[in-house]
N, C-alpha and C. Protein backbone atom coordinates (compact mmCIF):
# COMPACT_ATOMS: atom_id res chain seq x y z
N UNK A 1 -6.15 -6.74 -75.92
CA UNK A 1 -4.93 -6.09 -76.35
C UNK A 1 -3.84 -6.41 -75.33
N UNK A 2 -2.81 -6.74 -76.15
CA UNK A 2 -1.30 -6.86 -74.81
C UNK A 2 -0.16 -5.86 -75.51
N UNK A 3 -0.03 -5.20 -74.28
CA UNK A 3 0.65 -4.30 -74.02
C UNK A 3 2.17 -4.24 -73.11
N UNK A 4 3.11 -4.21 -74.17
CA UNK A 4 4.86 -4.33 -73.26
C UNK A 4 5.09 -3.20 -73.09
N UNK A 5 5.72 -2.61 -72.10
CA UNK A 5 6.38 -1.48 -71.72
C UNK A 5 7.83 -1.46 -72.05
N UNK A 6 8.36 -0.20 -72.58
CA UNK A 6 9.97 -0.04 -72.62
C UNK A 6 10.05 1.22 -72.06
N UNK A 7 11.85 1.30 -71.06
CA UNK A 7 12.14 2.21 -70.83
C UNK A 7 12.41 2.98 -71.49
N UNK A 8 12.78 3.29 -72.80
CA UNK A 8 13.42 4.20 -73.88
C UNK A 8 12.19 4.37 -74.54
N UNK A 9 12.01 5.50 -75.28
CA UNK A 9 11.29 6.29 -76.40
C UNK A 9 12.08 6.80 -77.67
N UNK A 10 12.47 6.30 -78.59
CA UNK A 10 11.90 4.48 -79.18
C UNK A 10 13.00 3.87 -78.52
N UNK A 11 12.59 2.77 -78.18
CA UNK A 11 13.20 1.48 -78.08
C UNK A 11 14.18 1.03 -78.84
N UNK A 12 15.07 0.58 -78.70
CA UNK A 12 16.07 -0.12 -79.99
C UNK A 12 15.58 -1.51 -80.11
N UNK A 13 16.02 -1.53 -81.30
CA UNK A 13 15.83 -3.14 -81.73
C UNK A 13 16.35 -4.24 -80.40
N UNK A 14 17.40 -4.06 -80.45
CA UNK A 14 17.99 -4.68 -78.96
C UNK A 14 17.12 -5.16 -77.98
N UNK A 15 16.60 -3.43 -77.40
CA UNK A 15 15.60 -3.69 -76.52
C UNK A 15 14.24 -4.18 -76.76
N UNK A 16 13.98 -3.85 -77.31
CA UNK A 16 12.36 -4.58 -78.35
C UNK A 16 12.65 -6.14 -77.60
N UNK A 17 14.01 -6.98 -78.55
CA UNK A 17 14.07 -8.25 -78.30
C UNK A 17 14.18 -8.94 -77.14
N UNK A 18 15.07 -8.25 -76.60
CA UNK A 18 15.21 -8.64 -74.89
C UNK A 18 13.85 -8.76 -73.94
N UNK A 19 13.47 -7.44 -74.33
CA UNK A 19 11.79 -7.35 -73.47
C UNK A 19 11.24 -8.69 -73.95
N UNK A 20 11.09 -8.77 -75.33
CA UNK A 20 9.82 -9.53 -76.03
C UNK A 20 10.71 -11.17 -75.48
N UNK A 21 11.68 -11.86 -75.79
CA UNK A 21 12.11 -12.72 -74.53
C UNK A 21 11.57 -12.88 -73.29
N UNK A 22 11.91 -12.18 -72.52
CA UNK A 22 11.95 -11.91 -70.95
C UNK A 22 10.38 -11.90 -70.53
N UNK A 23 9.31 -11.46 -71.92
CA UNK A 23 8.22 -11.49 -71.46
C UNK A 23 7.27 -12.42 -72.04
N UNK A 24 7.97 -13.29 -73.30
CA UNK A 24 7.50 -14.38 -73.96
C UNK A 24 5.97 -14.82 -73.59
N UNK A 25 5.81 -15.75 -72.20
CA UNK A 25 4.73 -15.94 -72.22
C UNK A 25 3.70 -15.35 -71.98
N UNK A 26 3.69 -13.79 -71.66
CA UNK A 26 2.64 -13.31 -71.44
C UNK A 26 2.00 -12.60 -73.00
N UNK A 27 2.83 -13.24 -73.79
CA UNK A 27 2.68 -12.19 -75.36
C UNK A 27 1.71 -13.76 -75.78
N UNK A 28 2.20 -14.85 -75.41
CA UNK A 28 1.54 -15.89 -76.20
C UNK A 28 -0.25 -15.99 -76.55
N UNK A 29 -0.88 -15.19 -76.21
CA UNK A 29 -2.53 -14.54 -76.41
C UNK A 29 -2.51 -14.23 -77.72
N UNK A 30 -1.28 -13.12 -78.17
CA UNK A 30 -1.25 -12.66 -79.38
C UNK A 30 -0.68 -13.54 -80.72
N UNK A 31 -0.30 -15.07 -80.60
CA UNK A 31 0.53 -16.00 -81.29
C UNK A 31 -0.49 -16.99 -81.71
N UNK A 32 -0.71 -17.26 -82.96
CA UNK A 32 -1.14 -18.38 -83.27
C UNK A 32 -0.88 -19.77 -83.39
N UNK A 33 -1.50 -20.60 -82.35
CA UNK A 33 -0.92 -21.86 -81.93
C UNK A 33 -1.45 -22.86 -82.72
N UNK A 34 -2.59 -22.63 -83.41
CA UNK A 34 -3.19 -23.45 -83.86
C UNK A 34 -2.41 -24.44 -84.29
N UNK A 35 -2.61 -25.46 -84.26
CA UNK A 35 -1.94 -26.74 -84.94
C UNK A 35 -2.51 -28.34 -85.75
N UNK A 36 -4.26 -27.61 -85.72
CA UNK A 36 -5.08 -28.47 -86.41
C UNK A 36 -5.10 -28.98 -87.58
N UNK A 37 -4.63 -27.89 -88.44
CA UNK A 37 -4.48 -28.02 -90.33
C UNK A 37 -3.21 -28.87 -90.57
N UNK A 38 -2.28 -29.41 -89.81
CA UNK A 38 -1.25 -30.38 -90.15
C UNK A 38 -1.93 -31.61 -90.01
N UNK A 39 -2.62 -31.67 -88.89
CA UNK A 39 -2.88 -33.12 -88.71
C UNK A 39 -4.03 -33.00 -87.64
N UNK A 40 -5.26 -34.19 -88.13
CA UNK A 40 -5.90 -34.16 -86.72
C UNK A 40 -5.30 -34.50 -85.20
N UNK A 41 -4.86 -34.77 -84.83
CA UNK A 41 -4.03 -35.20 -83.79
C UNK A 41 -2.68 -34.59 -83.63
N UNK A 42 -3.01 -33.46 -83.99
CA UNK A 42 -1.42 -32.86 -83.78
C UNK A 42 -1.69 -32.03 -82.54
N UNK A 43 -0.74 -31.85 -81.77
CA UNK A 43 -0.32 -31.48 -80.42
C UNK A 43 0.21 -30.03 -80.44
N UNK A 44 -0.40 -29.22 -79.88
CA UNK A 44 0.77 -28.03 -80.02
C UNK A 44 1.40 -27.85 -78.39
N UNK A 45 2.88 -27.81 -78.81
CA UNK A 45 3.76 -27.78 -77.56
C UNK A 45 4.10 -26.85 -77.31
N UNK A 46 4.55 -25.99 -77.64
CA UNK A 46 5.50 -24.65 -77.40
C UNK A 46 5.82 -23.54 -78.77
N UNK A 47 5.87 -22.25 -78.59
CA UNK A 47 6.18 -21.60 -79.23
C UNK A 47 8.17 -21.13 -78.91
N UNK A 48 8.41 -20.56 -80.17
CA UNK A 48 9.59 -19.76 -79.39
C UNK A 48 9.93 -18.86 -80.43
N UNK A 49 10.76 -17.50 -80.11
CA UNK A 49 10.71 -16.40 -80.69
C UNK A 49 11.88 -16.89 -81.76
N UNK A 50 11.83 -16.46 -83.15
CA UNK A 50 12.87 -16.45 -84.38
C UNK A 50 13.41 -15.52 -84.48
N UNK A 51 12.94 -14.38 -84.49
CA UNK A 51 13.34 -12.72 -84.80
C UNK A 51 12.45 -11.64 -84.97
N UNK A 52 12.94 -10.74 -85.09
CA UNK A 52 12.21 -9.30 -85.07
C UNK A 52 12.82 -8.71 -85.84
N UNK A 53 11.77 -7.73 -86.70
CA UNK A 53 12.16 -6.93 -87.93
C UNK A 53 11.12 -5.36 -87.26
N UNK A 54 11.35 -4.46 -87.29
CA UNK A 54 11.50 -2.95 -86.99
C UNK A 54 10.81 -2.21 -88.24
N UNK A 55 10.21 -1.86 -88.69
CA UNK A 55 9.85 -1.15 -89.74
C UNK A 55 8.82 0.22 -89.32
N UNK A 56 9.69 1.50 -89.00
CA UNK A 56 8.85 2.33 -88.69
C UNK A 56 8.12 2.11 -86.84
N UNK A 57 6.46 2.27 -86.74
CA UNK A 57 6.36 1.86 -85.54
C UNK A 57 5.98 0.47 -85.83
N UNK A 58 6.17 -0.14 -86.84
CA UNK A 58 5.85 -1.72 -86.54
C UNK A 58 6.64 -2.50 -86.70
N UNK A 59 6.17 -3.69 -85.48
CA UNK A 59 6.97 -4.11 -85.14
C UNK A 59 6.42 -5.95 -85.37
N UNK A 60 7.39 -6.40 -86.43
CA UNK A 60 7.13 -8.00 -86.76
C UNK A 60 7.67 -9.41 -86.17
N UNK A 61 7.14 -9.70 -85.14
CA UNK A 61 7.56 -11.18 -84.66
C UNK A 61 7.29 -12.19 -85.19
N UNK A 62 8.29 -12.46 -85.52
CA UNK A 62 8.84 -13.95 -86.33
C UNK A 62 8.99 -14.96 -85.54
N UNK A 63 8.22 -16.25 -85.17
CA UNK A 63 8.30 -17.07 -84.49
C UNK A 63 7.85 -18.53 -84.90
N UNK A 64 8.31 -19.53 -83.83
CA UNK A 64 8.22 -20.98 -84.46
C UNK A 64 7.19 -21.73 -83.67
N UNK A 65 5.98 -22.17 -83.96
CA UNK A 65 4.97 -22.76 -83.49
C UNK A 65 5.78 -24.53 -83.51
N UNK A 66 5.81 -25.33 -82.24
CA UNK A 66 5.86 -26.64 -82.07
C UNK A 66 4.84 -27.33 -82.24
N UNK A 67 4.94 -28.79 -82.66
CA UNK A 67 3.73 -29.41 -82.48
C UNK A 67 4.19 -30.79 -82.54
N UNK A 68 3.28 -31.78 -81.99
CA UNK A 68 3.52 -33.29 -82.19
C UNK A 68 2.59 -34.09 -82.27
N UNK A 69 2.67 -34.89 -83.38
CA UNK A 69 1.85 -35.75 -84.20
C UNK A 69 2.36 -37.65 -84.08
N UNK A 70 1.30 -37.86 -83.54
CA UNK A 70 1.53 -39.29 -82.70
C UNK A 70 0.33 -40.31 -83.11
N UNK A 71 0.76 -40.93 -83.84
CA UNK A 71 -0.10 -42.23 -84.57
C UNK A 71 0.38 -43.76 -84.25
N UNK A 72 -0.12 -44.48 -83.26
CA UNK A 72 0.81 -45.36 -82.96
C UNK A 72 0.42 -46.62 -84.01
N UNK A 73 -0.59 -46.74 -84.33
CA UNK A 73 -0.48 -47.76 -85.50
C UNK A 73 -0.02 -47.95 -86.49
N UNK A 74 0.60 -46.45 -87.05
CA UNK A 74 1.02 -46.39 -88.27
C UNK A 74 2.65 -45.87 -88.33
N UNK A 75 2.92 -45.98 -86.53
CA UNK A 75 4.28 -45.99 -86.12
C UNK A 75 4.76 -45.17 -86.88
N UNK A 76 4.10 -43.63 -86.32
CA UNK A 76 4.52 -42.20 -86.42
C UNK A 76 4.44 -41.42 -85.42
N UNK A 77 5.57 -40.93 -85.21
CA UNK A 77 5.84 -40.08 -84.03
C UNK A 77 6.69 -38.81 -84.49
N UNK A 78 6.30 -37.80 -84.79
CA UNK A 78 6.74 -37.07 -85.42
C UNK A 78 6.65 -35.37 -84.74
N UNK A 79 7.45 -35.06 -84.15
CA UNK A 79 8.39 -33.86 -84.07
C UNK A 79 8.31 -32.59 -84.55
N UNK A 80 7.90 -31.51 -84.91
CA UNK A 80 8.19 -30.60 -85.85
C UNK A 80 7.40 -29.11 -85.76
N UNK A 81 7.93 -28.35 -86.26
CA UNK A 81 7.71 -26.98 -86.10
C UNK A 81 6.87 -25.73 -87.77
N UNK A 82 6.37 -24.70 -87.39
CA UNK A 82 6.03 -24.29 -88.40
C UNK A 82 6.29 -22.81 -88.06
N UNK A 83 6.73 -21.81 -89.23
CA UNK A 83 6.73 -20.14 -89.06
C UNK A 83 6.06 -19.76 -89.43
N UNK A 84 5.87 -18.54 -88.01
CA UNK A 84 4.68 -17.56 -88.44
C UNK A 84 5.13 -16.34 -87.70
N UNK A 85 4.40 -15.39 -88.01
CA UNK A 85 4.18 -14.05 -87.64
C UNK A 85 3.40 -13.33 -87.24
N UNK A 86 3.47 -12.02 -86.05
CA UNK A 86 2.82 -11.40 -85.69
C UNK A 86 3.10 -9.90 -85.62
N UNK A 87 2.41 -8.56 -86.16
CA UNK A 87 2.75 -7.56 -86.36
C UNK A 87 2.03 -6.91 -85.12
N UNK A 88 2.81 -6.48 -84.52
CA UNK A 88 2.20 -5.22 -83.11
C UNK A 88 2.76 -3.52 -83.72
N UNK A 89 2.23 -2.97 -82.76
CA UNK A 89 2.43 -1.42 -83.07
C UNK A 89 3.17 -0.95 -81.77
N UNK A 90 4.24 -0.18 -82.58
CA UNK A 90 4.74 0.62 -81.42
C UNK A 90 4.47 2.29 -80.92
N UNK A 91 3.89 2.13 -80.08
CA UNK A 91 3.34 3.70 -79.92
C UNK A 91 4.05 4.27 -78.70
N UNK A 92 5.21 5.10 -78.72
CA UNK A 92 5.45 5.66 -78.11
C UNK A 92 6.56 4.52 -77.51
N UNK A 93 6.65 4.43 -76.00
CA UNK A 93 7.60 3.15 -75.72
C UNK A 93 6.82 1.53 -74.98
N UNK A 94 5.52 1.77 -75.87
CA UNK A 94 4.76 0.60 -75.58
C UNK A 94 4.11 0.14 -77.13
N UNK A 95 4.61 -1.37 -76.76
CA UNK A 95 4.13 -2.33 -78.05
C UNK A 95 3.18 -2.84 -77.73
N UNK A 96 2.02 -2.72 -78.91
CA UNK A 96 0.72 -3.32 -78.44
C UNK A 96 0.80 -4.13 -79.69
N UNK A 97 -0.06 -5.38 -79.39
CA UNK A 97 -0.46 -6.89 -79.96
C UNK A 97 -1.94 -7.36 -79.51
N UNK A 98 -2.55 -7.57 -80.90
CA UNK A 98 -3.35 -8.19 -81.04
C UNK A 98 -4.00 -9.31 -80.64
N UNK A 99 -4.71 -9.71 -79.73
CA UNK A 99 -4.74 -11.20 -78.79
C UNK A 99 -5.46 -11.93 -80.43
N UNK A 100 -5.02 -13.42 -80.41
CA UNK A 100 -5.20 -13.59 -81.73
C UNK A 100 -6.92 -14.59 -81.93
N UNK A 101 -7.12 -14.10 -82.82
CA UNK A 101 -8.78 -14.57 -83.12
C UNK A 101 -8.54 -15.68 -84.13
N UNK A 102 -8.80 -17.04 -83.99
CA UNK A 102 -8.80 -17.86 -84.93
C UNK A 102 -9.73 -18.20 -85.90
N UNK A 103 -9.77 -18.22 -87.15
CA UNK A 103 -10.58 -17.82 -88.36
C UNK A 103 -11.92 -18.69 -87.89
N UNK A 104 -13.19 -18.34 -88.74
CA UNK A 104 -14.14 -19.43 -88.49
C UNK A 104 -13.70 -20.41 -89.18
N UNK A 105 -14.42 -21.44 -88.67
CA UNK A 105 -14.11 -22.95 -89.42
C UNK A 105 -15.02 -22.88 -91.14
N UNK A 106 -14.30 -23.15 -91.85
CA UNK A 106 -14.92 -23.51 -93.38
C UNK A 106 -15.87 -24.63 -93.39
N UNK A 107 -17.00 -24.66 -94.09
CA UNK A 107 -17.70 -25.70 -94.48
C UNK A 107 -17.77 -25.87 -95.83
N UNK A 108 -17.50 -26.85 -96.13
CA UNK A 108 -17.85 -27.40 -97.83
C UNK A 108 -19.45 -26.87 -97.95
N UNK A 109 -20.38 -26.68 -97.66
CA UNK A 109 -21.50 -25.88 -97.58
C UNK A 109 -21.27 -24.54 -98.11
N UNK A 110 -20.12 -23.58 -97.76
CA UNK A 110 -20.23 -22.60 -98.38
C UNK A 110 -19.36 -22.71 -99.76
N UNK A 111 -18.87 -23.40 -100.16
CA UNK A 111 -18.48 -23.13 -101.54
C UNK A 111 -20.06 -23.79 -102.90
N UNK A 112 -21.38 -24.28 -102.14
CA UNK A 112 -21.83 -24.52 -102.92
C UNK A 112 -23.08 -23.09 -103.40
């Protein structure tokens, strides 16, 4: 579990964002980086925050997963990003997030 602290009880949106900035990489546990299902050889580079939506105590980060996909024989070098999201809870003036568990891998075995 990762856990941000705020000075205010509740927090404003404002502050939510500023913190969740300022503390970016220590939230990245809770972000899914994966970047396998585009491409075998895809690279994941960097995340960065899109926005935040407030609903009650939850709290939705909207963010942009990087990645780069590099094929030199087929003289592709390619650039590019994907959105995703992460919902934490706000309890009190601390947001807690989910460190993120990546699904098991599928086998064509189980659909028979």
């Amino acid at each position: 579990m990762i856990e941000l602290a705020f000075a205010s009880t509740p927090p404003s949106l404002t502050e939510i964002e500023a913190q969740i900035r300022t503390h970016w990489v220590q939230l990245e546990p809770a972000l899914d980086c994966e970047v396998g299902e585009f491409d075998t050889h895809s690279q994941y580079t960097r995340s960065e925050l899109d926005h935040i939506e407030l609903d009650g105590n939850t709290v939705v980060i909207h963010y942009r997963t990087h990645y780069h996909v590099y094929h030199p024989c087929r003289g592709m070098d390619l650039h590019d990003f994907c959105r995703r999201f992460v919902r934490g809870q706000l309890i009190n003036n601390t947001l807690r997030l989910a460190i993120y568990q990546a699904p098991e891998a599928r086998s064509t075995a189980d659909e028979l």
